[in-house]
PDB file of N, CA and C in Angstrom:
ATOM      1  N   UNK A   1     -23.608  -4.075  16.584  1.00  0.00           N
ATOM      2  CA  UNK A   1     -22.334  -4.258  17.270  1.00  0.00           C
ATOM      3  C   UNK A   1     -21.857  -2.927  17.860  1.00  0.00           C
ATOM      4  N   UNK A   2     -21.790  -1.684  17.044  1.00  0.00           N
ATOM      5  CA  UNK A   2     -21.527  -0.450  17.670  1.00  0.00           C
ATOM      6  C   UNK A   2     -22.313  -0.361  18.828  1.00  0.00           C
ATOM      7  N   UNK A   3     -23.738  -0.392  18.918  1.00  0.00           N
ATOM      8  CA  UNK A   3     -24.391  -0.142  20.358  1.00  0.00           C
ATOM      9  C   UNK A   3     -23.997  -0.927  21.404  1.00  0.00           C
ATOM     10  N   UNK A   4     -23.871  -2.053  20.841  1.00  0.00           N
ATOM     11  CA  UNK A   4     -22.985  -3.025  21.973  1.00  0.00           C
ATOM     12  C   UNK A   4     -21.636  -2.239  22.321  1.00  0.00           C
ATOM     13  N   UNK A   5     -20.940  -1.623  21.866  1.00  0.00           N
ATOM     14  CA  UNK A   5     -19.573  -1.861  22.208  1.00  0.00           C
ATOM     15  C   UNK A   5     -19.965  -0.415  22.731  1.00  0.00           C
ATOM     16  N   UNK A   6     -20.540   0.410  22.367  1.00  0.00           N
ATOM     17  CA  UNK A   6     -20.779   1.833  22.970  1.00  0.00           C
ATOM     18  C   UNK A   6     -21.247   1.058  24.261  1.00  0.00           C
ATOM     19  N   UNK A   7     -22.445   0.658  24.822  1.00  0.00           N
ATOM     20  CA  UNK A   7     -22.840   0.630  25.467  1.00  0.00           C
ATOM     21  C   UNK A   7     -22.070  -0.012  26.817  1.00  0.00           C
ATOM     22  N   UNK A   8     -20.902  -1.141  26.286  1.00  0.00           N
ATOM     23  CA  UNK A   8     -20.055  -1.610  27.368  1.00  0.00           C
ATOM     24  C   UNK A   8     -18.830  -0.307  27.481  1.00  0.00           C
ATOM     25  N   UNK A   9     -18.778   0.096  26.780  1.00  0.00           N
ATOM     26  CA  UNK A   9     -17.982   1.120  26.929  1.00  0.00           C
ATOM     27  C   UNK A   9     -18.041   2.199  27.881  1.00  0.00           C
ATOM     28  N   UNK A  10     -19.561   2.601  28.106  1.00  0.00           N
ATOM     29  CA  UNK A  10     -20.202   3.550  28.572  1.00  0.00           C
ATOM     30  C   UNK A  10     -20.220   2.793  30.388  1.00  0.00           C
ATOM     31  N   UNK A  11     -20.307   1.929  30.143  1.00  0.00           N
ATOM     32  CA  UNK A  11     -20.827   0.590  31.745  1.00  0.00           C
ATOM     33  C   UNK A  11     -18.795   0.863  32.688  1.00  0.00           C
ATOM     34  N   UNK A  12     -18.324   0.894  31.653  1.00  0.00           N
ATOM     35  CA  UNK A  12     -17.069   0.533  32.268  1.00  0.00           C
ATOM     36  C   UNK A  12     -16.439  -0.610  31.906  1.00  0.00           C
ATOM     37  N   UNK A  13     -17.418  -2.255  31.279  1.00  0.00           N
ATOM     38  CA  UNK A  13     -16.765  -3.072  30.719  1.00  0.00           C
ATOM     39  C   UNK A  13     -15.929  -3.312  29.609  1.00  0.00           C
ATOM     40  N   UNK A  14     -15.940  -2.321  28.878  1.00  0.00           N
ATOM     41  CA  UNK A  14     -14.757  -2.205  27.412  1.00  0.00           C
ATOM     42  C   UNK A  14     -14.082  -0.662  28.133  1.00  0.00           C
ATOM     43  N   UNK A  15     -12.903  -0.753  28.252  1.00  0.00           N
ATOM     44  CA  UNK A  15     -12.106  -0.184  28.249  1.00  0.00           C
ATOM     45  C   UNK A  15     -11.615   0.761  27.045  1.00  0.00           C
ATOM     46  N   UNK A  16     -11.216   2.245  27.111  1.00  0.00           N
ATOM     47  CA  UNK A  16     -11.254   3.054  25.523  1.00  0.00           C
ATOM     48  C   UNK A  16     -10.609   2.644  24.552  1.00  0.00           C
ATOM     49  N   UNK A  17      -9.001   2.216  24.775  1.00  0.00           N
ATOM     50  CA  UNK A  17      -8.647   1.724  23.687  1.00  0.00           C
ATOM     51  C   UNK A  17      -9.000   0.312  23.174  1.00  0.00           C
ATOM     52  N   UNK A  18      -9.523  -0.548  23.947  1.00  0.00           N
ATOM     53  CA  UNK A  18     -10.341  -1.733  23.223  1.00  0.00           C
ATOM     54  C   UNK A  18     -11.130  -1.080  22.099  1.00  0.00           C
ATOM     55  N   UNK A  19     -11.658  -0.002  22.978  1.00  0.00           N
ATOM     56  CA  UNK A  19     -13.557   0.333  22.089  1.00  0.00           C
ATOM     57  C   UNK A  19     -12.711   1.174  20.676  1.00  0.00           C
ATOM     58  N   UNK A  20     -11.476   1.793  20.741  1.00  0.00           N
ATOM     59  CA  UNK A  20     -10.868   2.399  19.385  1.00  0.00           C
ATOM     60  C   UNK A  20     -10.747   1.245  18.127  1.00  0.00           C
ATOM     61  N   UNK A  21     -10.057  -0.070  19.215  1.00  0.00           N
ATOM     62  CA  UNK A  21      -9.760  -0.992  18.153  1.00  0.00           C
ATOM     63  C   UNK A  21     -10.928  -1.942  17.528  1.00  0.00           C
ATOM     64  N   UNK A  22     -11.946  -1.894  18.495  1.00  0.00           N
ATOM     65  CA  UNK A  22     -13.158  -2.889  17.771  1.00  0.00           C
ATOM     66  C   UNK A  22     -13.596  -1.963  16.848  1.00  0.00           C
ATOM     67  N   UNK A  23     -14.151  -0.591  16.852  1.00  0.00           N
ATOM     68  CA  UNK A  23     -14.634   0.555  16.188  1.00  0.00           C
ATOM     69  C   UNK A  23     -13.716   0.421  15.182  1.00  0.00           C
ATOM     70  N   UNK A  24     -12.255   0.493  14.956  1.00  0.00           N
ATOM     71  CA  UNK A  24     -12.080   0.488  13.832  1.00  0.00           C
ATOM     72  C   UNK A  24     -11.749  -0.622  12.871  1.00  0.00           C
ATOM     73  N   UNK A  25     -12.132  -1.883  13.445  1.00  0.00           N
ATOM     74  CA  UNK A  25     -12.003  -3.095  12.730  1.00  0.00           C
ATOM     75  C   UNK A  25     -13.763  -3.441  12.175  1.00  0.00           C
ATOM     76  N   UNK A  26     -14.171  -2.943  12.942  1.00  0.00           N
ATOM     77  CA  UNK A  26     -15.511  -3.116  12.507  1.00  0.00           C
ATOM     78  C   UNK A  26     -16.167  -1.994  11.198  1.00  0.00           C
ATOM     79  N   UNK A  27     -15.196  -0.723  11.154  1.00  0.00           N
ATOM     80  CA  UNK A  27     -15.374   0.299   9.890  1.00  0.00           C
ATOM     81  C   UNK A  27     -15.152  -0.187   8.784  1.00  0.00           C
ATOM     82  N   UNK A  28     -14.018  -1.075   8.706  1.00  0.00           N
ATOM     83  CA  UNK A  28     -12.943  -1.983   7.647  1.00  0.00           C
ATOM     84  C   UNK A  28     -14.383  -2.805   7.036  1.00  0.00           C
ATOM     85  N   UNK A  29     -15.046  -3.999   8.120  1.00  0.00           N
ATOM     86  CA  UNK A  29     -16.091  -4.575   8.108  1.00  0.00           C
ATOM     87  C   UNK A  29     -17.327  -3.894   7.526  1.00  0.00           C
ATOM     88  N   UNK A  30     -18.054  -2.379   7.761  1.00  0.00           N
ATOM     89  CA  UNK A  30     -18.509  -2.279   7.324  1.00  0.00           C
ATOM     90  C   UNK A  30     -18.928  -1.719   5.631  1.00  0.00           C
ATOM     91  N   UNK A  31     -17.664  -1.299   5.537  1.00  0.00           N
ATOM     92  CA  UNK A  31     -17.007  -0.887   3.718  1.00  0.00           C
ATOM     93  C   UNK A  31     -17.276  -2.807   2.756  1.00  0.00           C
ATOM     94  N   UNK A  32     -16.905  -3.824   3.391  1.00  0.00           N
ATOM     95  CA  UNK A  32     -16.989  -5.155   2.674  1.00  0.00           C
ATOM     96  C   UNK A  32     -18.400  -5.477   2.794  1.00  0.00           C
ATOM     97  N   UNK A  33     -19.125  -5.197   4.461  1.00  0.00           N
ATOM     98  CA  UNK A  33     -20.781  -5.598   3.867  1.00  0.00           C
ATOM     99  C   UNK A  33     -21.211  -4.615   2.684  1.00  0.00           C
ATOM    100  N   UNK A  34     -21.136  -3.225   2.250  1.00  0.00           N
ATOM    101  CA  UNK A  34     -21.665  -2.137   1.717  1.00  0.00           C
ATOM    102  C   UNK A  34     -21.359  -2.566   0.238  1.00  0.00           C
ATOM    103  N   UNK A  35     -20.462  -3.673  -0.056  1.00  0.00           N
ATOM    104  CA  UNK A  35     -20.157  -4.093  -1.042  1.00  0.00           C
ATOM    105  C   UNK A  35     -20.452  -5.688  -1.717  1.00  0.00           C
ATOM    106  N   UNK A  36     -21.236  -6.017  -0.615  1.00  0.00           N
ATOM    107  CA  UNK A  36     -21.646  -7.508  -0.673  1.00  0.00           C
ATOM    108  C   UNK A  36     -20.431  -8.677  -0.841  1.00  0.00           C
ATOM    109  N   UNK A  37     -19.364  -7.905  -0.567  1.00  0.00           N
ATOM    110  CA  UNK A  37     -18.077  -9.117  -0.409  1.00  0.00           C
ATOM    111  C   UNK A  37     -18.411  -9.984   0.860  1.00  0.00           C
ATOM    112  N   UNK A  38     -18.963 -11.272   0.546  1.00  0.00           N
ATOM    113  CA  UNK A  38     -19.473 -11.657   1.952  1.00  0.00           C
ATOM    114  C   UNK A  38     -18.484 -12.914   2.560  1.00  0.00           C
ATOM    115  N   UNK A  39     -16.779 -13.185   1.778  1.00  0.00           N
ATOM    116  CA  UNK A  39     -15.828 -13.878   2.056  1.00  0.00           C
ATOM    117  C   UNK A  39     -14.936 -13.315   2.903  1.00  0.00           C
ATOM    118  N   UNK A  40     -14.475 -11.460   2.471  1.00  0.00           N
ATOM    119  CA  UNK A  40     -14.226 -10.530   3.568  1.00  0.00           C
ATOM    120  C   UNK A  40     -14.575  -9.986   4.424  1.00  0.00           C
ATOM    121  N   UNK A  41     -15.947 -10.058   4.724  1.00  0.00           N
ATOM    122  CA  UNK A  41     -16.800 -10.095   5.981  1.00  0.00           C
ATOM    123  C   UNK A  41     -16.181 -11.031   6.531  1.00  0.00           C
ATOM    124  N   UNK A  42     -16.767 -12.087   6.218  1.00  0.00           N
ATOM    125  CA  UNK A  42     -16.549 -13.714   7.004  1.00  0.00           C
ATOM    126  C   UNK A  42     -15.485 -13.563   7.373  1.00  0.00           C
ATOM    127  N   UNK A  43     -14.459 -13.263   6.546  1.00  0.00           N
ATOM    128  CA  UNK A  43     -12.629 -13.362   7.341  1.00  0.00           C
ATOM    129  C   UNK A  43     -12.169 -12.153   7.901  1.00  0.00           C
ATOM    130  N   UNK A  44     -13.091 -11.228   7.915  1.00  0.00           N
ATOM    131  CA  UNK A  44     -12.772 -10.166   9.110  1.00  0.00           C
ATOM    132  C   UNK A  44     -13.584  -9.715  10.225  1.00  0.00           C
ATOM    133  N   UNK A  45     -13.797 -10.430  10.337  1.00  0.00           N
ATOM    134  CA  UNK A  45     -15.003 -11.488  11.368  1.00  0.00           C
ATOM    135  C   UNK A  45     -14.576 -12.446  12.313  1.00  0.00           C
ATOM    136  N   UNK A  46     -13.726 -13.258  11.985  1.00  0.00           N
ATOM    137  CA  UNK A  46     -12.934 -13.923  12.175  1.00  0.00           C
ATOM    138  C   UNK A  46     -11.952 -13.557  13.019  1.00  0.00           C
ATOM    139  N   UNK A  47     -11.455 -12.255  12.272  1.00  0.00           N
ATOM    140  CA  UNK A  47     -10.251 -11.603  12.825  1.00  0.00           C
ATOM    141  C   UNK A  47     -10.243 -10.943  14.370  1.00  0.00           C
ATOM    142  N   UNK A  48     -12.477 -10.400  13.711  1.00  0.00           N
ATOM    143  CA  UNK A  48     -12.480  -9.919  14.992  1.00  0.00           C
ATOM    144  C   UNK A  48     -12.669 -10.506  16.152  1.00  0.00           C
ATOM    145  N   UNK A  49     -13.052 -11.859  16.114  1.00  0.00           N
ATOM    146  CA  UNK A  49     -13.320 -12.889  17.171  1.00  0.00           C
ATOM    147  C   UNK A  49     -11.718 -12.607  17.790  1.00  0.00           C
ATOM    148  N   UNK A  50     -10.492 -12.824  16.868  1.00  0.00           N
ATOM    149  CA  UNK A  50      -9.090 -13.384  18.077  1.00  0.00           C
ATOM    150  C   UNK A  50      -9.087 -11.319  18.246  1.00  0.00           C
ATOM    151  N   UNK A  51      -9.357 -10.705  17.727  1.00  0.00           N
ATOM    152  CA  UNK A  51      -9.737  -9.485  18.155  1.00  0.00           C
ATOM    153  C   UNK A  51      -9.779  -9.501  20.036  1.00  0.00           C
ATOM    154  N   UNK A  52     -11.051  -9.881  20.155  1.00  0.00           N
ATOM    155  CA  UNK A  52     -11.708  -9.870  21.479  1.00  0.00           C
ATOM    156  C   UNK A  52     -10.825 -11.219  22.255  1.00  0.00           C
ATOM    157  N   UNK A  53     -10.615 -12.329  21.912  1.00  0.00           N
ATOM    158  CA  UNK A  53      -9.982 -12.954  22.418  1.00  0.00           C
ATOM    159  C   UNK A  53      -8.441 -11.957  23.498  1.00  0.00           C
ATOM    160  N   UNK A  54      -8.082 -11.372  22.414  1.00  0.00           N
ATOM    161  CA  UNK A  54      -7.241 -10.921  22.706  1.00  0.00           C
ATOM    162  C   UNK A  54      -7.001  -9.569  24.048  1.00  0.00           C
ATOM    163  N   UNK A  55      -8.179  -8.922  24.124  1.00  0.00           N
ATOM    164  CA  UNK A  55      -8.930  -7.658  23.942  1.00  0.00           C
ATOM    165  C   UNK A  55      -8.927  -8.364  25.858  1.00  0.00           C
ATOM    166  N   UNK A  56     -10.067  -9.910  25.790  1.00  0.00           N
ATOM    167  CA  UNK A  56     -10.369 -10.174  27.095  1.00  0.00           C
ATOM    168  C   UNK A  56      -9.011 -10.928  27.854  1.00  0.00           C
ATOM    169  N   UNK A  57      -8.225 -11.246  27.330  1.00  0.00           N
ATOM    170  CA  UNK A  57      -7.297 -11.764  28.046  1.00  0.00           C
ATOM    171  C   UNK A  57      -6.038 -11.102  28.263  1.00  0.00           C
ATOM    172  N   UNK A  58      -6.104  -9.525  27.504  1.00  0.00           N
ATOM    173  CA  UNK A  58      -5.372  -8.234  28.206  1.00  0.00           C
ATOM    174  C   UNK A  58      -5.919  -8.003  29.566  1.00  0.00           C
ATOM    175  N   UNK A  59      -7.465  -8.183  29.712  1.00  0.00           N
ATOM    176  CA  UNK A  59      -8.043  -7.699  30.942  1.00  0.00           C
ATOM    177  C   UNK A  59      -8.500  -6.072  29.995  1.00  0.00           C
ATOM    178  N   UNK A  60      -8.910  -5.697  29.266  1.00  0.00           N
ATOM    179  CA  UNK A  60      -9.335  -4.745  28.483  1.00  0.00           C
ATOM    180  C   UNK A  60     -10.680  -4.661  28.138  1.00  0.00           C
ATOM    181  N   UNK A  61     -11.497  -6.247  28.430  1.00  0.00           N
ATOM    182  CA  UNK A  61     -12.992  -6.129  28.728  1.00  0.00           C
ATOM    183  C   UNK A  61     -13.386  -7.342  29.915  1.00  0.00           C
ATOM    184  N   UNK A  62     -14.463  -6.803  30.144  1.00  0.00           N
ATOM    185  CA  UNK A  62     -15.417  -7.996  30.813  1.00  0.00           C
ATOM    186  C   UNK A  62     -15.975  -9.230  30.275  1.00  0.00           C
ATOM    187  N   UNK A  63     -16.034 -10.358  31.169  1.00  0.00           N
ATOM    188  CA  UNK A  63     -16.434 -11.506  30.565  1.00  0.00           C
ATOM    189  C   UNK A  63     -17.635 -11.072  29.768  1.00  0.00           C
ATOM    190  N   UNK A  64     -18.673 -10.648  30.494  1.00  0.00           N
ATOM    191  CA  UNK A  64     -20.164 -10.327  29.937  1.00  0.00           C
ATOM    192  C   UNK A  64     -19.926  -9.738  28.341  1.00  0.00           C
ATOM    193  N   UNK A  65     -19.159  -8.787  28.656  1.00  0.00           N
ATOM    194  CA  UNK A  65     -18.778  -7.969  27.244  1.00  0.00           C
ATOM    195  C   UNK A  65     -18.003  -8.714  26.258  1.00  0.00           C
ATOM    196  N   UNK A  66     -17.363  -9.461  26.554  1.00  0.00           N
ATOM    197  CA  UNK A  66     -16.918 -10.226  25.486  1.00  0.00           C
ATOM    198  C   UNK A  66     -18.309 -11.562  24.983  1.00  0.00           C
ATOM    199  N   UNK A  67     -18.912 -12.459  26.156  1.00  0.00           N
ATOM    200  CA  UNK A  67     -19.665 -13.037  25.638  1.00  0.00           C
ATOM    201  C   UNK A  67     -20.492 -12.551  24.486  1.00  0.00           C
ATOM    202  N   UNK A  68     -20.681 -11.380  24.759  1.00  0.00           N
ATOM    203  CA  UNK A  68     -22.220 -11.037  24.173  1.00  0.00           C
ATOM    204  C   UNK A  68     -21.791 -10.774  22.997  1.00  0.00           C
ATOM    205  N   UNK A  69     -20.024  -9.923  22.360  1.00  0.00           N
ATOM    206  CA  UNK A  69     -20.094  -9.673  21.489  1.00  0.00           C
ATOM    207  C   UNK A  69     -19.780 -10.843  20.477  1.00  0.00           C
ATOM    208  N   UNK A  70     -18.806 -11.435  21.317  1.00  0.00           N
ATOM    209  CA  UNK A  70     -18.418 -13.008  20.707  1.00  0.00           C
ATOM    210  C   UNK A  70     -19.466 -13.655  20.312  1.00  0.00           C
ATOM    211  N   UNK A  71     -20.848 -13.400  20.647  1.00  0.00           N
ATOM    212  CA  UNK A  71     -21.806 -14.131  20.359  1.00  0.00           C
ATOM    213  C   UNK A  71     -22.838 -13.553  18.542  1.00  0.00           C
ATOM    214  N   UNK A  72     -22.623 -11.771  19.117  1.00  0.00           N
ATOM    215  CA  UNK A  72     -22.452 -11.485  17.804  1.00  0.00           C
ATOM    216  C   UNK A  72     -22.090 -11.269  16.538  1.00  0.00           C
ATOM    217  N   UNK A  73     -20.575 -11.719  17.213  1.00  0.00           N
ATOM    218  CA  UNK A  73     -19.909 -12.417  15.825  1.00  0.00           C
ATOM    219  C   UNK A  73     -20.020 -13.333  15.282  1.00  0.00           C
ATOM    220  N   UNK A  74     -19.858 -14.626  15.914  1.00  0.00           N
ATOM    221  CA  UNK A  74     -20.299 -15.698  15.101  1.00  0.00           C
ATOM    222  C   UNK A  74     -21.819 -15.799  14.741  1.00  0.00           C
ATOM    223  N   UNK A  75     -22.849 -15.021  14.785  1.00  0.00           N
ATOM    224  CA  UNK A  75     -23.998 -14.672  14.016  1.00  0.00           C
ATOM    225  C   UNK A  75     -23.641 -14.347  13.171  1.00  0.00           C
ATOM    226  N   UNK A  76     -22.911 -13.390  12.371  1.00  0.00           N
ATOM    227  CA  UNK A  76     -22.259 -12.687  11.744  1.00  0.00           C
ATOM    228  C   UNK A  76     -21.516 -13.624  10.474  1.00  0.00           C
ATOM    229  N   UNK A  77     -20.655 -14.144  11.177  1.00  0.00           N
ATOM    230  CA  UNK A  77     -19.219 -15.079  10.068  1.00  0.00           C
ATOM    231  C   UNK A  77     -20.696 -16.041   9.884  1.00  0.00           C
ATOM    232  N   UNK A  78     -21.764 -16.558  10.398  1.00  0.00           N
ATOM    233  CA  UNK A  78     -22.725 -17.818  10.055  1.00  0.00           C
ATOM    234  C   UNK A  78     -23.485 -17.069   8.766  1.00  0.00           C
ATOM    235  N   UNK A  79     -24.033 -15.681   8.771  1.00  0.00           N
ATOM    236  CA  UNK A  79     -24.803 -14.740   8.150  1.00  0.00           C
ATOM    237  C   UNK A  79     -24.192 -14.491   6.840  1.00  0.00           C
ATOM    238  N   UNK A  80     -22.619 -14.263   6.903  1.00  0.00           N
ATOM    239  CA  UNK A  80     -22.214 -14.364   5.071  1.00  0.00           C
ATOM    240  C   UNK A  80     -21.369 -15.344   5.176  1.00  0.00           C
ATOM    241  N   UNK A  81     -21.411 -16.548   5.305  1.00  0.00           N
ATOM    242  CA  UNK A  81     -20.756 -17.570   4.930  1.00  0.00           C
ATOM    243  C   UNK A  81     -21.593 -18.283   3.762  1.00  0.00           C
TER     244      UNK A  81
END
């Protein structure tokens, strides 16, 4: 997910403060995988989906950039559920 979000970041499709707020919702995320809590994954996962919801309908990313990550989230919430 970081290379993703670096990488739209870098393109011009994530905008900086999007890329502050996914980066740091996704740090939160990675402290609960490192711990095998895989219910607080799942529900901050979740969070981060209306995350990006939110993120693309500021106009703060690109469709592309949201598909792709939206797509790696729900891999994700499916992966520790």
């Amino acid at each position: 997910m970081h290379n993703l979000i670096d990488t739209y970041s870098e393109s011009g499709d994530i905008q900086d403060d999007a890329k502050r707020k996914f980066e740091m919702h996704l740090t939160a995320v990675e402290r609960f995988e490192e711990r095998k809590d895989a219910s607080k994954v799942a529900k901050h996962m979740e969070s981060f989906q209306l995350l990006l919801d939110q993120q693309l309908q500021a106009g703060k990313m690109s469709t592309l950039a949201y598909e792709d990550l939206s797509a790696e989230t729900t891999d994700m919430i499916y992966q520790w559920k």
